[in-house]
Protein backbone atom coordinates (compact mmCIF):
# COMPACT_ATOMS: atom_id res chain seq x y z
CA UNK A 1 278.13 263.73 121.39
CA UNK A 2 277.52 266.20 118.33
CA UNK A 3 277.05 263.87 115.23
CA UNK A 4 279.98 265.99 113.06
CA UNK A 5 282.86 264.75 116.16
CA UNK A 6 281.51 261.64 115.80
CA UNK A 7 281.82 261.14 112.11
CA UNK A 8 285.20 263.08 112.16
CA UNK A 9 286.67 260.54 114.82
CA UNK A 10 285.29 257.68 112.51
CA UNK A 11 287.21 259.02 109.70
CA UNK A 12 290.26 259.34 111.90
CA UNK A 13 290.32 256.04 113.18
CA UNK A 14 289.94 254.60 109.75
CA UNK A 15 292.81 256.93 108.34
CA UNK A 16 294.83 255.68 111.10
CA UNK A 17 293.82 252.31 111.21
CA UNK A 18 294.70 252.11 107.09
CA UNK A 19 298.19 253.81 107.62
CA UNK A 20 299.67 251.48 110.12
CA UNK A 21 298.02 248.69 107.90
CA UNK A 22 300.41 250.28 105.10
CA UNK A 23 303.61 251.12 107.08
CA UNK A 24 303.24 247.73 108.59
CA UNK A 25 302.99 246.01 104.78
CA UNK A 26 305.40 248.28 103.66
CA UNK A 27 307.92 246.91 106.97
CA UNK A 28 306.92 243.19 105.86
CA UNK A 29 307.20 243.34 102.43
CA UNK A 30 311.34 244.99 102.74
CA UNK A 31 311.51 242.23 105.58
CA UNK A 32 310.72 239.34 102.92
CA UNK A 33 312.58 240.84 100.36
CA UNK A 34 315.93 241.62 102.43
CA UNK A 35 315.68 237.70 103.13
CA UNK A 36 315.21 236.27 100.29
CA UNK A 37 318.13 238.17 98.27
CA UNK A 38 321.16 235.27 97.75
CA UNK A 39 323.79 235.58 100.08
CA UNK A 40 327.23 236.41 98.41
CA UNK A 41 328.92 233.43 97.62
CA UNK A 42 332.50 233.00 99.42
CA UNK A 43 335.18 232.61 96.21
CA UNK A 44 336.44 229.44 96.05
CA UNK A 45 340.06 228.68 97.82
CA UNK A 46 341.67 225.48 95.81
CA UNK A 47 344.15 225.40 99.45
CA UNK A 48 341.65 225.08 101.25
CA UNK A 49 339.87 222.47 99.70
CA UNK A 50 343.01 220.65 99.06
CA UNK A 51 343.46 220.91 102.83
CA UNK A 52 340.11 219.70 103.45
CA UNK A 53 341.01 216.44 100.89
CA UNK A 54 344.08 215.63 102.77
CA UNK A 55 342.20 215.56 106.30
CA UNK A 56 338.70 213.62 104.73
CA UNK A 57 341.30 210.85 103.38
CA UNK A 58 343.56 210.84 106.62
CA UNK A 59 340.45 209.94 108.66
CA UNK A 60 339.48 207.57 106.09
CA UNK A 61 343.01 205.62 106.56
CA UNK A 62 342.66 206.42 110.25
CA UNK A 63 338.83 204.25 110.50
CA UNK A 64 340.56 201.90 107.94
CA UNK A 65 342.45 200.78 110.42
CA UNK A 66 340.02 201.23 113.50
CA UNK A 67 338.39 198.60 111.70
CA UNK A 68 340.93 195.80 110.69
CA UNK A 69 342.33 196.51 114.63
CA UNK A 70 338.21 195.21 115.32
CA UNK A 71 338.21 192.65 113.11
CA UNK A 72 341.53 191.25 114.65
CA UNK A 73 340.37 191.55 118.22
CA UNK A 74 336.74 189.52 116.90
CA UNK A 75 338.61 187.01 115.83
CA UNK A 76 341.37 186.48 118.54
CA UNK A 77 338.15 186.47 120.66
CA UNK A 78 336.14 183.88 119.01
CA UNK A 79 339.41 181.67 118.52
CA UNK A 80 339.85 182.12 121.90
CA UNK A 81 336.43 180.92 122.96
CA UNK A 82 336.27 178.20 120.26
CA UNK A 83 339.58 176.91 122.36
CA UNK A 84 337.83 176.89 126.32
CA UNK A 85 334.29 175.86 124.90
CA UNK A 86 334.55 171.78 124.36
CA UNK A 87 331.98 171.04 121.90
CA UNK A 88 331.92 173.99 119.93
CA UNK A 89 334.42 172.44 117.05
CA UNK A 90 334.50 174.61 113.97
């Protein structure tokens, strides 16, 4: 092969070799950027939130009372055993 192509297609695979380096920064860099603009912020809806409020405290009540209905079974339970267990005297 004459030295002169040789050189040339050196040169050319460097040139091409350092463009798709830079079109391929260039594609990461808008990448990064594009991701770490903030996201618009949705405006604030006082209904909504009131909405929200009113079902948080409703659940609230509703495991308020999940729980006492526990407690009262527990203890109807361990009454009940204290009462067939002889022995057991509390």
């Amino acid at each position: 092969m004459d030295h002169d192509v040789y050189s040339f297609a050196v040169v050319m695979g460097v040139l091409g070799t350092f463009i798709a380096a830079m079109v391929g920064l260039f594609v990461a860099s808008r990448f990064v950027l594009q991701r770490s603009k903030p996201r618009p912020m949705m405006p604030v809806d006082d209904e909504r939130f009131a909405r929200l409020e009113q079902a948080v405290d409703t659940m609230a009540i509703e495991i308020e009372r999940m729980t006492e209905a526990q407690r009262f079974t527990a203890k109807l339970l361990n009454d009940r055993a204290s009462a067939i267990l002889p022995g057991d005297q509390r």
